[in-house]
Protein backbone atom coordinates (compact mmCIF):
# COMPACT_ATOMS: atom_id res chain seq x y z
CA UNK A 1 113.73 116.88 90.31
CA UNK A 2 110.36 114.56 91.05
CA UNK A 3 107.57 116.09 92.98
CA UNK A 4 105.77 113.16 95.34
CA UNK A 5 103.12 113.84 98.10
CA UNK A 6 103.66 112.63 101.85
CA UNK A 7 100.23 111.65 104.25
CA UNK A 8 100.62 111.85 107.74
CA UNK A 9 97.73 112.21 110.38
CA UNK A 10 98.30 115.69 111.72
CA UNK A 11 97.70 114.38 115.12
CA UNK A 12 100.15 111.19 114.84
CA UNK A 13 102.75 113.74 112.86
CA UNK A 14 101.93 116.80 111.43
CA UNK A 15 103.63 119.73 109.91
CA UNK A 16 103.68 121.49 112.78
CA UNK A 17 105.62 118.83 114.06
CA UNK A 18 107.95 119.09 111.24
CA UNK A 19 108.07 122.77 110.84
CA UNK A 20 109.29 122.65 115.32
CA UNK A 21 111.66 119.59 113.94
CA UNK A 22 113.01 120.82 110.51
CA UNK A 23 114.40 117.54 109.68
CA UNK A 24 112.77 114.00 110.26
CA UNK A 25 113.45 110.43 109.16
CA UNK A 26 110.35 109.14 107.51
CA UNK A 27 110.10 105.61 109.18
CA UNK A 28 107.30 103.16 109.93
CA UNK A 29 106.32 103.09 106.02
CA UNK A 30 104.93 99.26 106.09
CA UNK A 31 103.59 99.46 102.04
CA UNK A 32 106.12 98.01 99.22
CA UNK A 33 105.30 100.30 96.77
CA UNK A 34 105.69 103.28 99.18
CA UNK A 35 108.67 101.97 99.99
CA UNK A 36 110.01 101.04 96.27
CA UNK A 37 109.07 105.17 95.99
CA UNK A 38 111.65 106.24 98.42
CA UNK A 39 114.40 103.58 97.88
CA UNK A 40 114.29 103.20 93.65
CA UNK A 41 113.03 106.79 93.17
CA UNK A 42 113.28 109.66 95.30
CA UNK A 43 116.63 111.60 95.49
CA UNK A 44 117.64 114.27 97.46
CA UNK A 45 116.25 117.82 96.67
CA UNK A 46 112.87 115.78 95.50
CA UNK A 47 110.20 118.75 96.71
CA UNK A 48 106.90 117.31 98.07
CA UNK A 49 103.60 118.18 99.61
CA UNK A 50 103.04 117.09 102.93
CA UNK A 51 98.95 116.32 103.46
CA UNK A 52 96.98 115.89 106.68
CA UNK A 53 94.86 113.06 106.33
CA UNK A 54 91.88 111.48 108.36
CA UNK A 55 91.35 114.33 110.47
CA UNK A 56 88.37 117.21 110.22
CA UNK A 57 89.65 118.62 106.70
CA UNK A 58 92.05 116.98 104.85
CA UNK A 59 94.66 118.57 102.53
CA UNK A 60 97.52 119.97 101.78
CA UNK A 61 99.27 121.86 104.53
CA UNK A 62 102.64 122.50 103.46
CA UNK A 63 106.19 121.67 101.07
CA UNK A 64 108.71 119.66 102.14
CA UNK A 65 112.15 118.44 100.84
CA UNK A 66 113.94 115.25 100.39
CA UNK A 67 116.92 116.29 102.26
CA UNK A 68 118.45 112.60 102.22
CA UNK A 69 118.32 109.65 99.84
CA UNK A 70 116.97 106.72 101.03
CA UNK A 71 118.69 104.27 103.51
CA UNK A 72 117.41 101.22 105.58
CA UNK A 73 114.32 102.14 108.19
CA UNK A 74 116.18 101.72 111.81
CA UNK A 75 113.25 100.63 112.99
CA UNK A 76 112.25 97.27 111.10
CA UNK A 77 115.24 95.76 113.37
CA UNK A 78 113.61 97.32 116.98
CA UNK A 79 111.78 94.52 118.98
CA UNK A 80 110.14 97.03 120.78
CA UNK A 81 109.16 99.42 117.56
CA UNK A 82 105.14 98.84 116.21
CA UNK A 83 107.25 98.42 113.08
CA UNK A 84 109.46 95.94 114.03
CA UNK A 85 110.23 93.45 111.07
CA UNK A 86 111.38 89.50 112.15
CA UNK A 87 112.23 89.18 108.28
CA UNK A 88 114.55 92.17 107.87
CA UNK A 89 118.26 91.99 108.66
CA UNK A 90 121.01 94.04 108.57
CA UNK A 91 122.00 92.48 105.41
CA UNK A 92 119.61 91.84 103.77
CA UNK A 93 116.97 95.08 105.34
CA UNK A 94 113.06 95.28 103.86
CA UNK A 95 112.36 98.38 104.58
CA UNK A 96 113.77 102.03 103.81
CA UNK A 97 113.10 105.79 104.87
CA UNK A 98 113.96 109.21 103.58
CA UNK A 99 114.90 111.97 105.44
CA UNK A 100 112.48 115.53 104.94
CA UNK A 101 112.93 118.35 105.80
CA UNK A 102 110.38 121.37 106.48
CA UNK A 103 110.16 124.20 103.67
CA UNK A 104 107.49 125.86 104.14
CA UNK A 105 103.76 125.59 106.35
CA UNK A 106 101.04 126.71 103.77
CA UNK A 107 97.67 127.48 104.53
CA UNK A 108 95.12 124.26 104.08
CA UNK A 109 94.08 122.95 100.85
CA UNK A 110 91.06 120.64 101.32
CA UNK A 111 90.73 117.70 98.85
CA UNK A 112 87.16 119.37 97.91
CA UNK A 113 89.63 122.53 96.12
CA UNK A 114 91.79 119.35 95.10
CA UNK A 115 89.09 117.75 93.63
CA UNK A 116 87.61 121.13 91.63
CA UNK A 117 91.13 121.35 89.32
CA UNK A 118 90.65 119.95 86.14
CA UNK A 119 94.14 119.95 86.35
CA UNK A 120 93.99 117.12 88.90
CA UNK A 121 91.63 114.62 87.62
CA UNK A 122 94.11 112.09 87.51
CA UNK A 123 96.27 112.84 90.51
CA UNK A 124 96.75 109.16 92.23
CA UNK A 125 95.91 110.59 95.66
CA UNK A 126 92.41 111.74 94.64
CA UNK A 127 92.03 108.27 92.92
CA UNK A 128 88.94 106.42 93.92
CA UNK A 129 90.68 103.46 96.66
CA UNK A 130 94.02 105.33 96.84
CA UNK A 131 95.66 104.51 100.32
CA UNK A 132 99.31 104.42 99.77
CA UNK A 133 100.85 106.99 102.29
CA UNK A 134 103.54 108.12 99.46
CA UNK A 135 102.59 109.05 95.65
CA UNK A 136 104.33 110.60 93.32
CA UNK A 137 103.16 113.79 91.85
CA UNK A 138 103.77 115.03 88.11
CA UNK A 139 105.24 118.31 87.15
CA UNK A 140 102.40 119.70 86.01
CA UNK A 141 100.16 118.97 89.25
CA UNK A 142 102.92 120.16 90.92
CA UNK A 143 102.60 123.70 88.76
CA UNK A 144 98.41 123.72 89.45
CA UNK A 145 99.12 123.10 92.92
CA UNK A 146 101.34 125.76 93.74
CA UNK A 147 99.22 128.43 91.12
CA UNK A 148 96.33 127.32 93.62
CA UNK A 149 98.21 128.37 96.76
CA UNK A 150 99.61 131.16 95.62
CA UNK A 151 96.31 132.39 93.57
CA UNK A 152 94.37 131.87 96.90
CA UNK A 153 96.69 133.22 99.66
């Protein structure tokens, strides 16, 4: 199993949204490294955190699970879709999405508490210029993350 972290704008989607949904295709991903993530990498049964970001606090607000393998992005061949691709086919598709599905709402971890592990000096999503929407997470930022939500509950 890999760990990864998902950022969404809790007001675009949110895990509230999620947690009402329990399943949801994650589409619109316009990065090629995000997207090499979910079509070389992620499998189903992946876990992942999912993180609000640029909003009032960010951070962590819940787990999630890859609940389906990647497969091409429906929406890079929708005219009318913001993420509507001229170059993709249905051949020869650019971009892919997994599906996720809601585990578990936890209360918010700000990326101040992120930033105060040791543990998580080198997590790419506290990286100085990170912006990618998808990044993986190792096993044992995974294991500081959940000691930090279940230490502080």
């Amino acid at each position: 199993m890999k760990y990864w972290l998902f950022k969404s704008e809790p007001t675009t989607y949110g895990i509230d949204h999620l947690a009402q949904d329990k399943v949801t295709a994650w589409t619109g991903v316009r990065n090629y490294q995000a997207r090499n993530f979910m079509r070389d990498d992620m499998k189903s049964g992946d876990r992942a955190l999912f993180y609000h970001s640029s909003c009032e606090v960010p951070g962590i607000a819940g787990i999630v699970e890859v609940s389906r393998s990647a497969y091409p992005d429906e929406t890079q061949f929708d005219r009318k879709s913001r993420y509507f691709d001229p170059g993709a086919s249905r051949d020869g598709p650019r971009w892919f999405n997994v599906d996720l599905r809601f585990v578990k709402k936890t209360r918010l971890v700000g990326s101040a508490a992120l930033r105060g592990q040791k543990a998580l000096n080198k997590m790419q999503l506290l990286q100085r210029g990170n912006r990618l929407s998808i990044t993986p997470v190792t096993q044992a930022e995974w294991a500081c993350i959940m000691r930090l939500l279940d230490r502080e509950k």
